[in-house]
C-alpha atoms as a PDB file:
ATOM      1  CA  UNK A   1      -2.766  -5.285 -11.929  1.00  0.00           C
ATOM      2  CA  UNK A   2      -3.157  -8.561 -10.152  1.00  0.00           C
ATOM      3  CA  UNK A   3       0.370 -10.032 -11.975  1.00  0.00           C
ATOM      4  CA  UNK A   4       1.920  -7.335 -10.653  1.00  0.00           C
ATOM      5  CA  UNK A   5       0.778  -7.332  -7.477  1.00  0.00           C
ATOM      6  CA  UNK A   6       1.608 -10.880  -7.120  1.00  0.00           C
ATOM      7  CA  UNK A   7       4.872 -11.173  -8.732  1.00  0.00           C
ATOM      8  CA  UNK A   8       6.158  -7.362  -8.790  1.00  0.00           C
ATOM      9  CA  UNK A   9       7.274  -5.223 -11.812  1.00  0.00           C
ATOM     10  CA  UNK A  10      10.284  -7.411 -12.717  1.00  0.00           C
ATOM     11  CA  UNK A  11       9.034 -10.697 -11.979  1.00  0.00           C
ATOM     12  CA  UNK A  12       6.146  -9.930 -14.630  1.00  0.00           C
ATOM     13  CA  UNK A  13       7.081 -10.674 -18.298  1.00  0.00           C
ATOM     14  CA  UNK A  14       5.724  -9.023 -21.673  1.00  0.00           C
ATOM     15  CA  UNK A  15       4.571 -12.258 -22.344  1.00  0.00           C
ATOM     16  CA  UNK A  16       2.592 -12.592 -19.217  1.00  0.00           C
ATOM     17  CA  UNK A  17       1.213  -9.520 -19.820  1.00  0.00           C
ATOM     18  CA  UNK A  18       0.212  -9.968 -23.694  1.00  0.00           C
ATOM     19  CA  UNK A  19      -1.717 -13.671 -22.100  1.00  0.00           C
ATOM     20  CA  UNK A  20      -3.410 -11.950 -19.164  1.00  0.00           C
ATOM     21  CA  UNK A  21      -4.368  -9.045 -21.563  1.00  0.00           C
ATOM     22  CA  UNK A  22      -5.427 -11.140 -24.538  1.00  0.00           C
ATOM     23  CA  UNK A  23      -3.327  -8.554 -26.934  1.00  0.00           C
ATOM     24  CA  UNK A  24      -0.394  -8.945 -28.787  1.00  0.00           C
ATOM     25  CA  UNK A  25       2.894  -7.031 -27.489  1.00  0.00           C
ATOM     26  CA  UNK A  26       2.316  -3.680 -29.790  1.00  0.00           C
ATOM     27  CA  UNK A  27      -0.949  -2.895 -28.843  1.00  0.00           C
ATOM     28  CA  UNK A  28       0.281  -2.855 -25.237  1.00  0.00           C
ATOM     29  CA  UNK A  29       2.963  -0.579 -26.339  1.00  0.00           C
ATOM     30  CA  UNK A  30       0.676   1.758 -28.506  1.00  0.00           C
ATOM     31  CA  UNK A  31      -2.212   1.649 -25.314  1.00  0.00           C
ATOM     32  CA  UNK A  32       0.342   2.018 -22.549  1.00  0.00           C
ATOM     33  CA  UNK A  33       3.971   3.050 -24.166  1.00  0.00           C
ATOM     34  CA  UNK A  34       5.855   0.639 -22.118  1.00  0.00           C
ATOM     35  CA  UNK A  35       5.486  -1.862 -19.890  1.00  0.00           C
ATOM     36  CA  UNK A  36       6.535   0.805 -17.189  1.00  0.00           C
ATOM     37  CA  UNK A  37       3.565   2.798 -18.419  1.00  0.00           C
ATOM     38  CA  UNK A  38       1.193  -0.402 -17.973  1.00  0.00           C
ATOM     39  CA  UNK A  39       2.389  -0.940 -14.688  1.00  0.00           C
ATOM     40  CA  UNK A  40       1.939   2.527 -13.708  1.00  0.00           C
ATOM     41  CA  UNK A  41      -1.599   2.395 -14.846  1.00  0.00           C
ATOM     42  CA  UNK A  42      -2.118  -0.451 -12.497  1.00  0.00           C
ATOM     43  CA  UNK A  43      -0.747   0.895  -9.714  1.00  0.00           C
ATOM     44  CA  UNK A  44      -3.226   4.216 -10.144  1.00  0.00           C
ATOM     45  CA  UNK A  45      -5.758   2.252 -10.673  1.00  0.00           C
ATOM     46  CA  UNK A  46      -4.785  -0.088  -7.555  1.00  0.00           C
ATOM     47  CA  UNK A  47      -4.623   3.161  -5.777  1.00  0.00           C
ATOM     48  CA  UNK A  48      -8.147   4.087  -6.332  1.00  0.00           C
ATOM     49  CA  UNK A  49      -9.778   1.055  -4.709  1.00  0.00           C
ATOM     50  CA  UNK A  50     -10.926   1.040  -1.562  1.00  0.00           C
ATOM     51  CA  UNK A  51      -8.056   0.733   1.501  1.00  0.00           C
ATOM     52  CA  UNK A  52      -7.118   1.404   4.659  1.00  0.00           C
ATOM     53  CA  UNK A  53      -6.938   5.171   3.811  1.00  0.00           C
ATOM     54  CA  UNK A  54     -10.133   6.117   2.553  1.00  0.00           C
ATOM     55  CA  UNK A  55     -12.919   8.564   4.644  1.00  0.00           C
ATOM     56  CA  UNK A  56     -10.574   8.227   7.414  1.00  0.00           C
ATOM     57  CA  UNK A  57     -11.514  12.249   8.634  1.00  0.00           C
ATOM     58  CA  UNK A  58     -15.169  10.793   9.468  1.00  0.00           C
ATOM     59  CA  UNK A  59     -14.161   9.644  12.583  1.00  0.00           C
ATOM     60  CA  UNK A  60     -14.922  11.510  16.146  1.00  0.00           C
ATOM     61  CA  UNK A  61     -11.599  10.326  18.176  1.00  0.00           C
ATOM     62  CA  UNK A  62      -7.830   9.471  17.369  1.00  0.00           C
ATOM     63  CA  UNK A  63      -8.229   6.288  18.453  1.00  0.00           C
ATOM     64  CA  UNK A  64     -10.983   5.418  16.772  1.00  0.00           C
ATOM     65  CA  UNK A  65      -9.169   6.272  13.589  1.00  0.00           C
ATOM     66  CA  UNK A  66      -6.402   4.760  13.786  1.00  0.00           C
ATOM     67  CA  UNK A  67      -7.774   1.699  15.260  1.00  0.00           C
ATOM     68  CA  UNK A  68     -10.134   1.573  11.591  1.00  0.00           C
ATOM     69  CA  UNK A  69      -7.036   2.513  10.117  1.00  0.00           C
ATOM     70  CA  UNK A  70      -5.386  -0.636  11.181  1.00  0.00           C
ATOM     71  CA  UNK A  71      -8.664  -2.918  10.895  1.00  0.00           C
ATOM     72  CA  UNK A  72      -8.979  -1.804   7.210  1.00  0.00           C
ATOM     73  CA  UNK A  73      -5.382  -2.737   6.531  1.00  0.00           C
ATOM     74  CA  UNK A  74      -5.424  -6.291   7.610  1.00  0.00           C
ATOM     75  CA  UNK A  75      -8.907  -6.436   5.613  1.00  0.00           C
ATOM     76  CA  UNK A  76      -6.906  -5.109   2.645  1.00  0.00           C
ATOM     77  CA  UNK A  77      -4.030  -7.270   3.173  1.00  0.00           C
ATOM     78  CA  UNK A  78      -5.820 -10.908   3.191  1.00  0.00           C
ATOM     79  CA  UNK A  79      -8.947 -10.137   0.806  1.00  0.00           C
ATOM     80  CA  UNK A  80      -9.440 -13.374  -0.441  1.00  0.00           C
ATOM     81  CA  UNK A  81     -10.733 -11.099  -3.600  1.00  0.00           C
ATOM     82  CA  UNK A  82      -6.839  -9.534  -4.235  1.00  0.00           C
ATOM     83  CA  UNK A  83      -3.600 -10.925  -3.626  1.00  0.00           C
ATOM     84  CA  UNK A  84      -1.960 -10.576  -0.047  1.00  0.00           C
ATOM     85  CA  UNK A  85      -0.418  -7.517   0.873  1.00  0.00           C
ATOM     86  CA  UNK A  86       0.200  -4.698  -0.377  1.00  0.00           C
ATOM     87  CA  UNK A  87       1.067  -3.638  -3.622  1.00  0.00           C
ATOM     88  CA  UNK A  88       2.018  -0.094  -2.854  1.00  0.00           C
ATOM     89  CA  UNK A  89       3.465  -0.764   0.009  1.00  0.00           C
ATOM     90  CA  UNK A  90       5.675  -3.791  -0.887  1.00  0.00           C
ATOM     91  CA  UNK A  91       6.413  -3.162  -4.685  1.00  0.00           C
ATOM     92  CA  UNK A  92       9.805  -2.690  -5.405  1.00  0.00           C
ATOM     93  CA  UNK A  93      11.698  -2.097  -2.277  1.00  0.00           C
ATOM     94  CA  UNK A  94      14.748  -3.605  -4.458  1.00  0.00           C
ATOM     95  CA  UNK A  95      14.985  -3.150  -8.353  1.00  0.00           C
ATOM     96  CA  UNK A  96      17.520  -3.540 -10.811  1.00  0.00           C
ATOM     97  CA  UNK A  97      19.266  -0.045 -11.589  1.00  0.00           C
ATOM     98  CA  UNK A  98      17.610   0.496 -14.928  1.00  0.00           C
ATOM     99  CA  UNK A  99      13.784   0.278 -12.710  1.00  0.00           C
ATOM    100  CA  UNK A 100      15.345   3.146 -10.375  1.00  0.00           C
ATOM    101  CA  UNK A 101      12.974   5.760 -11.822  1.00  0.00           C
ATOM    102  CA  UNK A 102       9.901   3.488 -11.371  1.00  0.00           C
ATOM    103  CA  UNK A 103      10.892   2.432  -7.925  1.00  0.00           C
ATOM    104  CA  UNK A 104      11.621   6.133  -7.108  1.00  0.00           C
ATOM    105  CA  UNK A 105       7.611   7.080  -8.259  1.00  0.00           C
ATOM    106  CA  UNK A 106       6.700   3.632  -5.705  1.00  0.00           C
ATOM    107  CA  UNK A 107       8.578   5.638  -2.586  1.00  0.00           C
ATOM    108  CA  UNK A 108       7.146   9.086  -3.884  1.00  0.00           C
ATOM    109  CA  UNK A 109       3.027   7.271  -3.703  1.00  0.00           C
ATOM    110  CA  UNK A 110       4.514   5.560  -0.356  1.00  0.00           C
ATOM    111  CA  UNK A 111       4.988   9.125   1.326  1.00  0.00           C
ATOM    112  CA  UNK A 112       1.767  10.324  -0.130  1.00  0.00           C
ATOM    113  CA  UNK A 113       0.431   7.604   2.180  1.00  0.00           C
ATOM    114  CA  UNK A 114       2.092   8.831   5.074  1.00  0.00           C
ATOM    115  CA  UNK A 115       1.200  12.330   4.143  1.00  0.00           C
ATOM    116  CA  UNK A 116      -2.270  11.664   3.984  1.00  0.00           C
ATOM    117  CA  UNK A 117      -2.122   9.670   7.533  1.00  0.00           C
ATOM    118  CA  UNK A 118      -0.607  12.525   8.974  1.00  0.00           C
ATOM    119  CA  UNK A 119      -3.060  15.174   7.332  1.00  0.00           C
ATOM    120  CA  UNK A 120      -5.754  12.858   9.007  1.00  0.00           C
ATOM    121  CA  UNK A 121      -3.844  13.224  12.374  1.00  0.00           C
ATOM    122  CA  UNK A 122      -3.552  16.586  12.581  1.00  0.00           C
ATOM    123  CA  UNK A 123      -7.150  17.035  13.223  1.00  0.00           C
ATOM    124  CA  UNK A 124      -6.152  15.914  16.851  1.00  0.00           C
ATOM    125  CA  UNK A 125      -2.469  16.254  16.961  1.00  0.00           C
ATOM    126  CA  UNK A 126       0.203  19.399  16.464  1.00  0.00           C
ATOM    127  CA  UNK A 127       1.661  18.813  12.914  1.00  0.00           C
ATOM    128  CA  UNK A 128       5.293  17.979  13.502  1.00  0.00           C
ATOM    129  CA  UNK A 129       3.553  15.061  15.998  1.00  0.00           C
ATOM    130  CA  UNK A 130       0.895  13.814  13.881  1.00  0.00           C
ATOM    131  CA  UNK A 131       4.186  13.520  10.905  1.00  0.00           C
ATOM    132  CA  UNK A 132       5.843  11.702  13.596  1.00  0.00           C
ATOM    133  CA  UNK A 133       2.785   9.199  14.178  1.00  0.00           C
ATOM    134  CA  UNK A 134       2.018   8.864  10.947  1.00  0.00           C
ATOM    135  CA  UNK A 135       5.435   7.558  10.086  1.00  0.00           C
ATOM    136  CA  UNK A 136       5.401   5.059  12.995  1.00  0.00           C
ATOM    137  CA  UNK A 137       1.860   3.950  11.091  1.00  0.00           C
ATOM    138  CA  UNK A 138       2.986   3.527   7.473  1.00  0.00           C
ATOM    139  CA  UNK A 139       6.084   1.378   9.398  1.00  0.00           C
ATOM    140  CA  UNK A 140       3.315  -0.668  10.548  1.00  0.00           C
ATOM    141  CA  UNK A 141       1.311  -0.788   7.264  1.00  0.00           C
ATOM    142  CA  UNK A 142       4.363  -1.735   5.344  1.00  0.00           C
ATOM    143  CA  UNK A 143       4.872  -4.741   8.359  1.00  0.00           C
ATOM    144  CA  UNK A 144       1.535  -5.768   7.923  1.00  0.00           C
ATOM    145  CA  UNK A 145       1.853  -6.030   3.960  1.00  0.00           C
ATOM    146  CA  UNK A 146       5.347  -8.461   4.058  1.00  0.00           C
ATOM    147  CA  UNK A 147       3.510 -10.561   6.632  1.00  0.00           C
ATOM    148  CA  UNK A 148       0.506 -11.087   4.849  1.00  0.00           C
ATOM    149  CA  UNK A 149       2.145 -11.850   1.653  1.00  0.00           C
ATOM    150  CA  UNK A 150       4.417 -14.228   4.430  1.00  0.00           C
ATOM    151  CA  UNK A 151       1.953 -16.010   4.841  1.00  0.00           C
ATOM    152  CA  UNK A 152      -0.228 -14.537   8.805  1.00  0.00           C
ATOM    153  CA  UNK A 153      -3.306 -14.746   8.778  1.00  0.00           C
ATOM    154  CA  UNK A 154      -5.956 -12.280   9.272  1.00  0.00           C
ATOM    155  CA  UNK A 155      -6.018 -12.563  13.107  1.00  0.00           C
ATOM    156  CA  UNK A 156      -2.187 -12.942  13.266  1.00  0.00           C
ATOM    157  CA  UNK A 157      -2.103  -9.283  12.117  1.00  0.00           C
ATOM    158  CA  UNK A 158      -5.044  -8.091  14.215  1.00  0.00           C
ATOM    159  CA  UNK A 159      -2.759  -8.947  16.811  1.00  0.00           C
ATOM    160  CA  UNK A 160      -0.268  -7.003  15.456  1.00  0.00           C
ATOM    161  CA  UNK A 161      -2.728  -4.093  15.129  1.00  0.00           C
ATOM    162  CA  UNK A 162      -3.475  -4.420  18.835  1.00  0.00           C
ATOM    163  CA  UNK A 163       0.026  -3.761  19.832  1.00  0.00           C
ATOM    164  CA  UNK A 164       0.590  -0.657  17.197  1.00  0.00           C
ATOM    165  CA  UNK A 165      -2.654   0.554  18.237  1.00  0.00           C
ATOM    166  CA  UNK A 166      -0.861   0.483  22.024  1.00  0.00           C
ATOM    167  CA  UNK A 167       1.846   1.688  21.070  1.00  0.00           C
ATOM    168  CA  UNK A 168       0.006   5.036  18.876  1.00  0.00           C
ATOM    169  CA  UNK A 169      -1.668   5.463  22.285  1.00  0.00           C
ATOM    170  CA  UNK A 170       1.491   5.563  24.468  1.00  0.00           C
ATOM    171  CA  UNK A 171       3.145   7.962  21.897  1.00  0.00           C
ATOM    172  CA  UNK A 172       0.367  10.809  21.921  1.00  0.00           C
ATOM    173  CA  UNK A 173      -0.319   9.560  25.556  1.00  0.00           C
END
């Protein structure tokens, strides 16, 4: 997971993978299928950890959650534990042809993101709105993720978070 995260899908070799793994290339392919199939493993299993998006419905007030919301992505972003950013929501914006499938499933687990933001949202907003927000959000998310891996630090994108927060505010106002 972490060689993909850091490098993406097509900047990872077989080779890499068969020296991170300790296995030789056909074991890979018998476990996994492909190295598609590998990388879709990590990305489900990079999907389970903890992030920005969990228990979000716990909270009393809008603001509140999206203000965690934010704080949880610039934890996620810069743990010193992971590699910076995002790998969800900066893996494979651009792809060679032949990855088009396995970029398509990448946007498909990026709107389930903003699907789940705006399911969260509608506890406080109409649903067409709380879509609306929630889009604005993931924009943000996705911003946050090419910075970190840019290079800002942690309170660099707080700061950013201060401003979206704003900015969610003034659009439910």
């Amino acid at each position: 997971m972490h060689l993909f995260w850091r490098h993406g899908y097509e900047g990872v070799s077989l080779n890499d993978l068969t020296e991170a793994i300790g296995v030789a290339p056909p074991s890979i392919y018998s476990a996994f299928g492909s190295k598609a199939g590998l990388y879709r493993e990590a990305l489900d299993h990079y999907f389970g950890l903890p992030g920005a998006l969990k228990d979000l419905g716990e909270k009393e007030t809008l603001a509140e959650t999206v203000d965690t919301l934010f704080a949880r992505a610039v934890d996620a972003v810069v743990d010193p534990s992971g590699e910076r950013g995002c790998m969800i929501s900066s893996g494979m914006l651009q792809t060679a042809a032949e990855h088009s499938d396995l970029a398509k499933e990448l946007a498909d687990r990026r709107n389930e993101m903003r699907l789940a933001i705006a399911g969260t949202l509608q506890r406080w907003l109409p649903e067409d709105r709380a879509s609306s927000v929630a889009r604005y959000i993931l924009a943000v998310l996705q911003g946050l993720s090419v910075q970190a891996r840019d290079g800002s630090t942690r309170e660099e994108l707080k700061e950013v978070t201060k401003v979206a927060s704003a900015g969610v505010q003034a659009m439910i106002g």
